[in-house]
PDB file of N, CA and C in Angstrom:
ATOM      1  N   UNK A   1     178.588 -37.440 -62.632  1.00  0.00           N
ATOM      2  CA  UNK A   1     177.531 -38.104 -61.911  1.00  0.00           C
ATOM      3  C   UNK A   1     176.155 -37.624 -62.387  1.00  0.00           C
ATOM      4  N   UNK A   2     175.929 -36.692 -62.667  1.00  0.00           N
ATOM      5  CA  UNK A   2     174.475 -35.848 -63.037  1.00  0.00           C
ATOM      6  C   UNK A   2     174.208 -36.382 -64.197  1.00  0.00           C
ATOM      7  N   UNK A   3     175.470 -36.318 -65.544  1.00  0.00           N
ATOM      8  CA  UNK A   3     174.874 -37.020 -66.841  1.00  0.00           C
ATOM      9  C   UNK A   3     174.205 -38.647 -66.480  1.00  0.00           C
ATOM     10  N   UNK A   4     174.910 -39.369 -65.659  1.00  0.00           N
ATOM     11  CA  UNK A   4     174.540 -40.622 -65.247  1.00  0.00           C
ATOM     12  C   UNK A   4     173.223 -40.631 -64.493  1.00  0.00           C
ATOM     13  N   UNK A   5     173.239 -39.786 -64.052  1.00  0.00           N
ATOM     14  CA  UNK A   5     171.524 -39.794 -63.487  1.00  0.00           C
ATOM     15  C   UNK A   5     170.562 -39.334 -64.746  1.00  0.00           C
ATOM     16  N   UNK A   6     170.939 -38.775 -64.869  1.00  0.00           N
ATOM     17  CA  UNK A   6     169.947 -38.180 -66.414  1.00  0.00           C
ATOM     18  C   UNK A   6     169.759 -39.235 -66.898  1.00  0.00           C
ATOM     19  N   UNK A   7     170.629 -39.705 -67.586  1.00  0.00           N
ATOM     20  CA  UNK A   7     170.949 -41.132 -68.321  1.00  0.00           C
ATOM     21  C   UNK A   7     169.853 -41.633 -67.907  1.00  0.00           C
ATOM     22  N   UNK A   8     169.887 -42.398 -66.789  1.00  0.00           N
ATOM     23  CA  UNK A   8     169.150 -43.640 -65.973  1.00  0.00           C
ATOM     24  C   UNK A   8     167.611 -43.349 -65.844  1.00  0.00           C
ATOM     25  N   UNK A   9     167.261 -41.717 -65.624  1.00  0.00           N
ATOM     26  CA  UNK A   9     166.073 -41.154 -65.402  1.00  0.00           C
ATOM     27  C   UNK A   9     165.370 -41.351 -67.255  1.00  0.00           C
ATOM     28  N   UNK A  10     165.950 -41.363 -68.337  1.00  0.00           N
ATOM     29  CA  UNK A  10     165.433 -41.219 -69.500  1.00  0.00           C
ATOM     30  C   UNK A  10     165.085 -42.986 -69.701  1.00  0.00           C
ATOM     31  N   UNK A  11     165.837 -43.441 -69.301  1.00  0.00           N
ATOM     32  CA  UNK A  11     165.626 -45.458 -69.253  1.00  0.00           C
ATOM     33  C   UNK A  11     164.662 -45.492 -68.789  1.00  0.00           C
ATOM     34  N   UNK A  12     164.161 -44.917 -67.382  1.00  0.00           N
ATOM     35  CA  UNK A  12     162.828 -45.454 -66.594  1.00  0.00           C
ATOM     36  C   UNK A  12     162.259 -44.904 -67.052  1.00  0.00           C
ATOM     37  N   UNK A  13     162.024 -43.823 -67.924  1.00  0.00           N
ATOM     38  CA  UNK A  13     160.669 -43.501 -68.401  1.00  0.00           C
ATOM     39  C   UNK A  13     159.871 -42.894 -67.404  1.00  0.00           C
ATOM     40  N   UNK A  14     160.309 -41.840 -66.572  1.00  0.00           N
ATOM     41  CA  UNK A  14     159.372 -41.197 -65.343  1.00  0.00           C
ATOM     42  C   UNK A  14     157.852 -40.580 -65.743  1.00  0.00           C
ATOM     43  N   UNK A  15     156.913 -40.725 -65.585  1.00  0.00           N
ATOM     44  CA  UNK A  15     155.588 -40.147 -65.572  1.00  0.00           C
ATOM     45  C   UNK A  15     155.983 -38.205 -64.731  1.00  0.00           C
ATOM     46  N   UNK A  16     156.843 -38.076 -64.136  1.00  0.00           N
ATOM     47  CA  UNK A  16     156.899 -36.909 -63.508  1.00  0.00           C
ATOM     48  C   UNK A  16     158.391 -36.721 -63.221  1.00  0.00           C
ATOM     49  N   UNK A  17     158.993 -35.453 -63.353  1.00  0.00           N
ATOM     50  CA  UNK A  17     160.307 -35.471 -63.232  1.00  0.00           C
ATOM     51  C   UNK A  17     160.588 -34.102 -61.886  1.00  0.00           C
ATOM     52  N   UNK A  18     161.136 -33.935 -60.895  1.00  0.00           N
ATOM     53  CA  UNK A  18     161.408 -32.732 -59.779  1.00  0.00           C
ATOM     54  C   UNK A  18     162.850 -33.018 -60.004  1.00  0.00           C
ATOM     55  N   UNK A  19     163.652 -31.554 -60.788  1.00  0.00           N
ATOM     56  CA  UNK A  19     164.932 -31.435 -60.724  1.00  0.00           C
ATOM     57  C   UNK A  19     164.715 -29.910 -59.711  1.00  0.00           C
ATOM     58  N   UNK A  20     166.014 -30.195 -58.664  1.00  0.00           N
ATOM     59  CA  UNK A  20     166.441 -29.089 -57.928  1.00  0.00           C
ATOM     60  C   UNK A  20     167.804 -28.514 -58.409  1.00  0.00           C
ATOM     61  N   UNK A  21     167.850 -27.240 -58.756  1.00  0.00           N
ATOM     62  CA  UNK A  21     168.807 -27.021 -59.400  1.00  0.00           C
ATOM     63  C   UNK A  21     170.008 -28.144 -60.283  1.00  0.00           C
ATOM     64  N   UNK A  22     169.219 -28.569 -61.333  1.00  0.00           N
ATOM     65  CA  UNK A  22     169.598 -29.284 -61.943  1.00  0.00           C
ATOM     66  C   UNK A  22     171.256 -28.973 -63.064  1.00  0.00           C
ATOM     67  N   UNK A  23     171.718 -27.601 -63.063  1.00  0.00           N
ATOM     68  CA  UNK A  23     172.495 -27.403 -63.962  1.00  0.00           C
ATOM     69  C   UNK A  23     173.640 -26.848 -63.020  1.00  0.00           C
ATOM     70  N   UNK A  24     173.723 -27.299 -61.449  1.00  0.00           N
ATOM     71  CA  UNK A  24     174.888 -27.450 -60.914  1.00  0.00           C
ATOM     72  C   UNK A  24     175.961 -28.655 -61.411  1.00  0.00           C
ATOM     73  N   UNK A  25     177.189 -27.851 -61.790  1.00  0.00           N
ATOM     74  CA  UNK A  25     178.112 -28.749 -62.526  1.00  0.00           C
ATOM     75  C   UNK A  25     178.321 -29.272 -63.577  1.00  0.00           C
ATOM     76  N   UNK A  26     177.297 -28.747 -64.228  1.00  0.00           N
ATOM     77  CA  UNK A  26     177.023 -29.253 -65.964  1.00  0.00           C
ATOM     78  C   UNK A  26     177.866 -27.951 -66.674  1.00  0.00           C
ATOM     79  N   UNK A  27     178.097 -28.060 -67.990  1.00  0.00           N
ATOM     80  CA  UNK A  27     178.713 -26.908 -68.606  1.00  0.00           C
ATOM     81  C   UNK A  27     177.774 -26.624 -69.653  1.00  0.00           C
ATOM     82  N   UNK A  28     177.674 -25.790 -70.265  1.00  0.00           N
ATOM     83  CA  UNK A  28     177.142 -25.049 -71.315  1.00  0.00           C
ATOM     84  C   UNK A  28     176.045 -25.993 -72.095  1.00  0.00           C
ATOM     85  N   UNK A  29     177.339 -27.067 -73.089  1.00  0.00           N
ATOM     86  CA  UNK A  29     176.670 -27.989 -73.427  1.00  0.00           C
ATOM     87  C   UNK A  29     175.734 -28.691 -73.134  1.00  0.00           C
ATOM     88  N   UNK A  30     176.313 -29.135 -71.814  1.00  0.00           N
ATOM     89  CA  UNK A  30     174.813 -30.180 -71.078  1.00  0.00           C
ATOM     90  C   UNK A  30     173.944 -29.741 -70.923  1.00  0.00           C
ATOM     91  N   UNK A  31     174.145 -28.320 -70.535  1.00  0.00           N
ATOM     92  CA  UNK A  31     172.354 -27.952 -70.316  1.00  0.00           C
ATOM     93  C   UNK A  31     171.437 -27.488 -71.600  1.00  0.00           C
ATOM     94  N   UNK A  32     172.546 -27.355 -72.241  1.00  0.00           N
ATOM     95  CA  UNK A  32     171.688 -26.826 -73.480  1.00  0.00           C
ATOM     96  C   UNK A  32     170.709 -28.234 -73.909  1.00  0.00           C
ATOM     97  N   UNK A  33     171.890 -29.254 -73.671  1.00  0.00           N
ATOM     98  CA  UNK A  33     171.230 -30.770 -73.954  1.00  0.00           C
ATOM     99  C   UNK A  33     170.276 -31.352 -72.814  1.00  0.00           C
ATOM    100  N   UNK A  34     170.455 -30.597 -71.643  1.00  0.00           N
ATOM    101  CA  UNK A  34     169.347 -30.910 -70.412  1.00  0.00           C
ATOM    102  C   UNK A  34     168.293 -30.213 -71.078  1.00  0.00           C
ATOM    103  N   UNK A  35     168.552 -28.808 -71.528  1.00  0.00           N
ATOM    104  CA  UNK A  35     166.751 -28.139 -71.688  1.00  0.00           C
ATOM    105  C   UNK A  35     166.050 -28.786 -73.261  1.00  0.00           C
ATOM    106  N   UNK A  36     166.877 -29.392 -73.902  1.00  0.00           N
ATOM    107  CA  UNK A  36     166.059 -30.748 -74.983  1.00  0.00           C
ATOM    108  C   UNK A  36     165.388 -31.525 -74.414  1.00  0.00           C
ATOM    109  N   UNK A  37     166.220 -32.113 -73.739  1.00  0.00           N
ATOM    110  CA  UNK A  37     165.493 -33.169 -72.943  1.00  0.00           C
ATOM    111  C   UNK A  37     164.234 -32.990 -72.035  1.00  0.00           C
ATOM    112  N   UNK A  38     164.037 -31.367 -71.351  1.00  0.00           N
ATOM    113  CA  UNK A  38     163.237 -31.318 -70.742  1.00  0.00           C
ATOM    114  C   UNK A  38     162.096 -30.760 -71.676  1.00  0.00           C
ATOM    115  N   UNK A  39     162.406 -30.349 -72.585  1.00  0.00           N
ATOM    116  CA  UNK A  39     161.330 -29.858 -73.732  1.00  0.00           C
ATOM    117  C   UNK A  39     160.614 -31.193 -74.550  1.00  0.00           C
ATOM    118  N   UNK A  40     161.584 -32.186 -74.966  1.00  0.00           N
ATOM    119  CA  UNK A  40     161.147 -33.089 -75.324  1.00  0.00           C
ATOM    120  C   UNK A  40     160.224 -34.455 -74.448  1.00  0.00           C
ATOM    121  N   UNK A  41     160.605 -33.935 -73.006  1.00  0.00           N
ATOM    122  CA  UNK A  41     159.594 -34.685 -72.089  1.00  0.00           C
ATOM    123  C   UNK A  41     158.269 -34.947 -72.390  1.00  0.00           C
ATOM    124  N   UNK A  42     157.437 -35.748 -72.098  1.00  0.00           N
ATOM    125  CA  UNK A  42     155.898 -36.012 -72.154  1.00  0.00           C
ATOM    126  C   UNK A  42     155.514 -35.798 -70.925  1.00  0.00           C
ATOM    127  N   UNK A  43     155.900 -35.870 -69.798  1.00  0.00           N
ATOM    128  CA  UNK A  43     155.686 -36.301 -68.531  1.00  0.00           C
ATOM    129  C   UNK A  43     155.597 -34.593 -68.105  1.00  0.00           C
ATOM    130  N   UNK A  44     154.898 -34.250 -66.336  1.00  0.00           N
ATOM    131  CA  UNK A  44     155.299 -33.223 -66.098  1.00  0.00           C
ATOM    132  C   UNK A  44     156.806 -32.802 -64.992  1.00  0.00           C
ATOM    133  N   UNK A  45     156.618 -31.820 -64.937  1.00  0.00           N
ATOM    134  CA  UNK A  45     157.853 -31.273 -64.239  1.00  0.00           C
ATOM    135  C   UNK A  45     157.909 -29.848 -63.095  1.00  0.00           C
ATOM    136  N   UNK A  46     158.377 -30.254 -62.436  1.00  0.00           N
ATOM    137  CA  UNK A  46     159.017 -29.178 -61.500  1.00  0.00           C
ATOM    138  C   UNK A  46     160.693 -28.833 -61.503  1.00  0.00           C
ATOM    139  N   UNK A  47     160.782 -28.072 -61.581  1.00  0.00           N
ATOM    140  CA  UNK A  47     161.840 -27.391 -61.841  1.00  0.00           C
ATOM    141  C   UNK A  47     161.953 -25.954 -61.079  1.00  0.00           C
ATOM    142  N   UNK A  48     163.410 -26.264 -60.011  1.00  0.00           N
ATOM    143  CA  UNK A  48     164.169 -25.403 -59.316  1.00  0.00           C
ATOM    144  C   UNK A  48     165.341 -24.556 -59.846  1.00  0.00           C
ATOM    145  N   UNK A  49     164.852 -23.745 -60.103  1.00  0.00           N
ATOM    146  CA  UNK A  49     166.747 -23.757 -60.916  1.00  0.00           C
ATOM    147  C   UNK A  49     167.149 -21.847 -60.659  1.00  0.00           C
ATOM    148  N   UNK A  50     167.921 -21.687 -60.625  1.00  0.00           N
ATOM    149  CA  UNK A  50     168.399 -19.826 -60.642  1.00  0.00           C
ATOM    150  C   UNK A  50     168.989 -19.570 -61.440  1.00  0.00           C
ATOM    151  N   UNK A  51     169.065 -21.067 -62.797  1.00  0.00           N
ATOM    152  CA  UNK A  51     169.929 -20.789 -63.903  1.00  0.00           C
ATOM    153  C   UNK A  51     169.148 -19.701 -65.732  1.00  0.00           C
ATOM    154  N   UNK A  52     168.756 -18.778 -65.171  1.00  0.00           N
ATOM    155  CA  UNK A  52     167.793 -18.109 -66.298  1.00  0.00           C
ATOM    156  C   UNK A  52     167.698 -18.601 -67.837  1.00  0.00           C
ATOM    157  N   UNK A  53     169.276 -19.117 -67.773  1.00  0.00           N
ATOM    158  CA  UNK A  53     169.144 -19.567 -69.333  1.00  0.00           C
ATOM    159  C   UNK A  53     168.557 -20.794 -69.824  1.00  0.00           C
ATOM    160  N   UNK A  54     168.466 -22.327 -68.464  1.00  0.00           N
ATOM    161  CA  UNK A  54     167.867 -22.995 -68.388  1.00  0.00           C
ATOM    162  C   UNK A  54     166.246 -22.738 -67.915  1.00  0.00           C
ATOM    163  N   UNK A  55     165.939 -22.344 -67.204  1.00  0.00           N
ATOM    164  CA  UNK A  55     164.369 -21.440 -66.835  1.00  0.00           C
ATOM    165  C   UNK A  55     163.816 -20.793 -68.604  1.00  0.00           C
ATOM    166  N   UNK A  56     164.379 -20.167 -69.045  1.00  0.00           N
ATOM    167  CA  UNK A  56     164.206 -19.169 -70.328  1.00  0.00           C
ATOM    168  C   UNK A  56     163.872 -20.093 -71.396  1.00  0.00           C
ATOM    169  N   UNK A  57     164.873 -21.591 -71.726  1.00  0.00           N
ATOM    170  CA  UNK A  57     164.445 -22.079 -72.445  1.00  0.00           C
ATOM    171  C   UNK A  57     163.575 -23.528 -72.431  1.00  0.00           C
ATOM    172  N   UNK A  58     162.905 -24.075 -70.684  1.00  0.00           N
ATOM    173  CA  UNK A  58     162.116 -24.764 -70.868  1.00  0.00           C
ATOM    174  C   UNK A  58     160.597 -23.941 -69.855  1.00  0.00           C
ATOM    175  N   UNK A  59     160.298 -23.161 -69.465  1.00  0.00           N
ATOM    176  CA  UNK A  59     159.873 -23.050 -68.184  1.00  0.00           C
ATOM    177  C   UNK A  59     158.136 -22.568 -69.413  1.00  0.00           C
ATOM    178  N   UNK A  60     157.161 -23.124 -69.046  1.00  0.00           N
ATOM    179  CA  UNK A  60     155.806 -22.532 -69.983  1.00  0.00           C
ATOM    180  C   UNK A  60     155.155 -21.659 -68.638  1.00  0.00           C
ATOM    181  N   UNK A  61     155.515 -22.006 -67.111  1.00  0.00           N
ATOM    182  CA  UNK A  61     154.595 -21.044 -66.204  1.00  0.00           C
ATOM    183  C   UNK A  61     155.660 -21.120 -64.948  1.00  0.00           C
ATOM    184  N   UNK A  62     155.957 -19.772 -64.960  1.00  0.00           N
ATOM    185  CA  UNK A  62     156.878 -19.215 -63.317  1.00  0.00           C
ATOM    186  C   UNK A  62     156.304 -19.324 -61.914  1.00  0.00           C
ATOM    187  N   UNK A  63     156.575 -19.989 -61.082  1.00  0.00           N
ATOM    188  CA  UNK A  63     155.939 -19.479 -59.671  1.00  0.00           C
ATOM    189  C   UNK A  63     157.199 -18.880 -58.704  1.00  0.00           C
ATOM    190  N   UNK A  64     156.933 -17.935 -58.042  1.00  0.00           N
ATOM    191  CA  UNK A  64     157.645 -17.481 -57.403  1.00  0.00           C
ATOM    192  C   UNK A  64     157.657 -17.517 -55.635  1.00  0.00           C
ATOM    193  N   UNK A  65     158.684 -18.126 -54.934  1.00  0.00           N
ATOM    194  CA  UNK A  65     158.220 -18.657 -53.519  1.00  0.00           C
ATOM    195  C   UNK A  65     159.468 -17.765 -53.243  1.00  0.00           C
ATOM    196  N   UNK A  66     158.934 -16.235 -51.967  1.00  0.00           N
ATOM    197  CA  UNK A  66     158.924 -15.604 -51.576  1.00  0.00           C
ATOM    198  C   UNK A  66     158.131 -15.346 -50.304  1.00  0.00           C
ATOM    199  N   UNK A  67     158.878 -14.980 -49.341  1.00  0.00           N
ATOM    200  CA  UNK A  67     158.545 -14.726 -48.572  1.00  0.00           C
ATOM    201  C   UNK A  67     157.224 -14.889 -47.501  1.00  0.00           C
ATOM    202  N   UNK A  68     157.026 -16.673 -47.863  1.00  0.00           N
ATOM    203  CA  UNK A  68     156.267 -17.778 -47.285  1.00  0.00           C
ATOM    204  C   UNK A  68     155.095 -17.610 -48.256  1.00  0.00           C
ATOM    205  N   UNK A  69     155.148 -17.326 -49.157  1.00  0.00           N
ATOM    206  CA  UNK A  69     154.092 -17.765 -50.186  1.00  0.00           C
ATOM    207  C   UNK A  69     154.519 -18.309 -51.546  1.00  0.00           C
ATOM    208  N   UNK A  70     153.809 -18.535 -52.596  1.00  0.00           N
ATOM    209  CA  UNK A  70     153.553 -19.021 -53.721  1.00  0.00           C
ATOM    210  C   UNK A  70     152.633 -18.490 -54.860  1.00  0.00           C
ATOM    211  N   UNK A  71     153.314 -17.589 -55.396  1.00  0.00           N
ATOM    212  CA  UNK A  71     152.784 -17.127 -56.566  1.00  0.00           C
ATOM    213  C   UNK A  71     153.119 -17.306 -57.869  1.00  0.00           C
ATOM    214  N   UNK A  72     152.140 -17.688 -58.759  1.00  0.00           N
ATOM    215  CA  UNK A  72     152.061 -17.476 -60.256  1.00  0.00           C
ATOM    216  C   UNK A  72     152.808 -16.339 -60.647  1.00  0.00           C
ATOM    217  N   UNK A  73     153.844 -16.616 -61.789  1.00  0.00           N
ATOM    218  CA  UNK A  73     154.250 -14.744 -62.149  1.00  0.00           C
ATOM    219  C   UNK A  73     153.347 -14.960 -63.629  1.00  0.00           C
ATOM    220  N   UNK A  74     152.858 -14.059 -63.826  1.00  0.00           N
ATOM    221  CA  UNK A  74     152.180 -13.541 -65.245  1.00  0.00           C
ATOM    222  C   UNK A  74     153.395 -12.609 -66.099  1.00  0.00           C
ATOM    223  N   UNK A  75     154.469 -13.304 -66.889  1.00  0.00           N
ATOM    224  CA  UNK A  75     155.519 -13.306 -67.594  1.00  0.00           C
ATOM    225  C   UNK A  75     156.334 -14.159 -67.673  1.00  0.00           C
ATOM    226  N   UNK A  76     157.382 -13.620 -68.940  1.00  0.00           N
ATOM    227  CA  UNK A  76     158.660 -14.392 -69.148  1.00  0.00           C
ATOM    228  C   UNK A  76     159.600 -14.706 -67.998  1.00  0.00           C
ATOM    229  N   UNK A  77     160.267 -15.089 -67.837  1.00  0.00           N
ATOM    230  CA  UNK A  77     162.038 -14.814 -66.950  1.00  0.00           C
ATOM    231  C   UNK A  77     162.715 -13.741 -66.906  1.00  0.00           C
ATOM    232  N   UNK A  78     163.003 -13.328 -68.783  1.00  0.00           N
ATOM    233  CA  UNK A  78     163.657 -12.132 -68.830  1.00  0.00           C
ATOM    234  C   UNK A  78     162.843 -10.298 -68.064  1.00  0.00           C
ATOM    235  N   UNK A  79     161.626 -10.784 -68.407  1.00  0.00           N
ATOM    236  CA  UNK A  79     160.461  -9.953 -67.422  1.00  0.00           C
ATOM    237  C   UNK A  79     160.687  -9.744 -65.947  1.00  0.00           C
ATOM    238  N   UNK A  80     160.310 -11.031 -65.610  1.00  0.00           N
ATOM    239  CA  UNK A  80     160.897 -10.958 -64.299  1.00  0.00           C
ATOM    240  C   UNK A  80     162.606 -10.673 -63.796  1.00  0.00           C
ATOM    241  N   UNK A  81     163.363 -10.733 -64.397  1.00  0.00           N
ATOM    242  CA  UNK A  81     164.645 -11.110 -63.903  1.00  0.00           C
ATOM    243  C   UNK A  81     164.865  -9.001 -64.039  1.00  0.00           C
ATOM    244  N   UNK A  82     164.382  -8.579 -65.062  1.00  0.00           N
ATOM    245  CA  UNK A  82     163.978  -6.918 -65.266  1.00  0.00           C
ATOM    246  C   UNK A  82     163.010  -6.253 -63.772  1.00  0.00           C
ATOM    247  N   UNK A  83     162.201  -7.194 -63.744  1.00  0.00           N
ATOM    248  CA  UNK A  83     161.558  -6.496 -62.370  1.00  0.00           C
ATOM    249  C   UNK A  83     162.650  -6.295 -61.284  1.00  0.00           C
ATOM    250  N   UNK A  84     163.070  -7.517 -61.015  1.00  0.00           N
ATOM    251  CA  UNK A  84     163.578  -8.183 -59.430  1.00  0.00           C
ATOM    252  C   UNK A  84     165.018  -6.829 -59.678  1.00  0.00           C
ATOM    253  N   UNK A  85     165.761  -6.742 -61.015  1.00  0.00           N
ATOM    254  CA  UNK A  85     166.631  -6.017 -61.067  1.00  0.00           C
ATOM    255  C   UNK A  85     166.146  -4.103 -60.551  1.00  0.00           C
ATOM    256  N   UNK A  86     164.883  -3.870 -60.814  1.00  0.00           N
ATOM    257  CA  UNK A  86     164.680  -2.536 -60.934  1.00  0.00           C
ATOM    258  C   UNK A  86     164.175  -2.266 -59.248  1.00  0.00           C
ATOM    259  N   UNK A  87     163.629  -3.420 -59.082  1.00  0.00           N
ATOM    260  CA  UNK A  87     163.208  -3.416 -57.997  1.00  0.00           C
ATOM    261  C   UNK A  87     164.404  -3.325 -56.950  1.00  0.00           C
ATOM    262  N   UNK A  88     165.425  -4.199 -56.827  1.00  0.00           N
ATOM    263  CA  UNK A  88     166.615  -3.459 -55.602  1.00  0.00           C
ATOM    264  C   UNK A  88     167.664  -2.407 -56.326  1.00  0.00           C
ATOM    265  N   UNK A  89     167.479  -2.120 -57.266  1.00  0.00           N
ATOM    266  CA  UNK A  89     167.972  -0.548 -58.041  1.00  0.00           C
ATOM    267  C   UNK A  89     167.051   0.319 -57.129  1.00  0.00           C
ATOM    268  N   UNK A  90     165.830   0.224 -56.839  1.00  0.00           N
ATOM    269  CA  UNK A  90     165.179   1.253 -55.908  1.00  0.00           C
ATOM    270  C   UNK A  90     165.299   1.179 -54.446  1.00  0.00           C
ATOM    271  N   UNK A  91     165.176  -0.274 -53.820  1.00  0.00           N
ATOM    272  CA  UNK A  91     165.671  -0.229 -52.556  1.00  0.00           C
ATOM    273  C   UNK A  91     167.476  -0.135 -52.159  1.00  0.00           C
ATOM    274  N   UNK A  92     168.474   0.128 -53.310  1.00  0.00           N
ATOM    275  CA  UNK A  92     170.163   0.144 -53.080  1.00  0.00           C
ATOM    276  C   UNK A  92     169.692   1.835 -53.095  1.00  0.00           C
ATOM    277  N   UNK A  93     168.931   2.846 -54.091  1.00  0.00           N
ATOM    278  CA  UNK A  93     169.066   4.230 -53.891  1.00  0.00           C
ATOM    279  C   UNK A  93     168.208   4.500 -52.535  1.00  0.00           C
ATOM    280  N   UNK A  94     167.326   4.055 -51.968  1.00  0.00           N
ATOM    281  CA  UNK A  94     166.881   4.312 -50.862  1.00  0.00           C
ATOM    282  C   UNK A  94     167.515   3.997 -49.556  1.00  0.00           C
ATOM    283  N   UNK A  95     168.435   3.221 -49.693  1.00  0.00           N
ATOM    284  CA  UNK A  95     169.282   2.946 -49.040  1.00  0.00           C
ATOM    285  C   UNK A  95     170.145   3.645 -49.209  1.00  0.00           C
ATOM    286  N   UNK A  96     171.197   4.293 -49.888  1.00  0.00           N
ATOM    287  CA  UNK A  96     171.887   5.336 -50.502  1.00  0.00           C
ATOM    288  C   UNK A  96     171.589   6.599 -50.207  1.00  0.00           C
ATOM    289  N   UNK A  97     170.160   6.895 -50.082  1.00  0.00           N
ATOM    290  CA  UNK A  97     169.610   8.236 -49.579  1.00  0.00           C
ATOM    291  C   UNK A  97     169.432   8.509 -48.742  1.00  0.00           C
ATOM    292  N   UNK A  98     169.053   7.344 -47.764  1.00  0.00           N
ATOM    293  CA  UNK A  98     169.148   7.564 -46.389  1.00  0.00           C
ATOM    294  C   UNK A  98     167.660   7.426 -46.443  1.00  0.00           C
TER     295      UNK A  98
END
C-alpha cells in the first residue's frame, strides 16, 4: 500500500510533501529508493521518521520536539543520536547510583 501511495504522490506532482514515519513497512530497498526520491524532490518537506538511516540520508536541518517545544539541532543525526545516547548513559548511572 505505501509503494502505491508513493506512486500516486510522484503523478500529482505535490508542491509540498508531510511524510509521518514514512519507512513503516518498507524494507531496505524501498527506502533506500524512498530517500532518492526525497532527495530528488523540488518541492519542500516535512519529515517524521525515527528511522536514522532514512533521517541521515535526506534530512539538510533537524528539529527536535521535546518536551512541549521545538528546537533547531545544530548537527548531523549521527551527532545527535551520540548525544541522546550519552545523555541516558548518564541518567541509567545516576540511577544505578542511587
Amino acid at each position: 500500500k505505501a509503494r502505491i501511495v508513493f506512486s500516486k504522490l510522484a503523478m500529482d506532482k505535490p508542491h509540498l510533501l508531510m511524510l509521518d514515519e514514512p519507512t513503516n513497512h518498507l524494507d531496505m530497498e524501498s527506502i533506500d529508493s524512498l530517500a532518492k526520491m526525497i532527495n530528488s524532490f523540488k518541492g519542500g518537506l516535512v519529515l517524521v521518521s525515527h528511522d536514522m538511516r532514512l533521517v541521515g540520508q535526506v534530512a539538510e536541518e533537524i528539529w527536535i520536539c521535546d518536551k512541549k517545544k521545538v528546537e533547531r539541532y545544530n548537527g548531523d543525526i549521527a551527532k545527535f543520536k551520540m548525544k541522546t545516547k550519552s545523555e541516558q548513559r548518564k541518567k541509567l548511572d545516576q540511577h544505578m547510583n542511587g
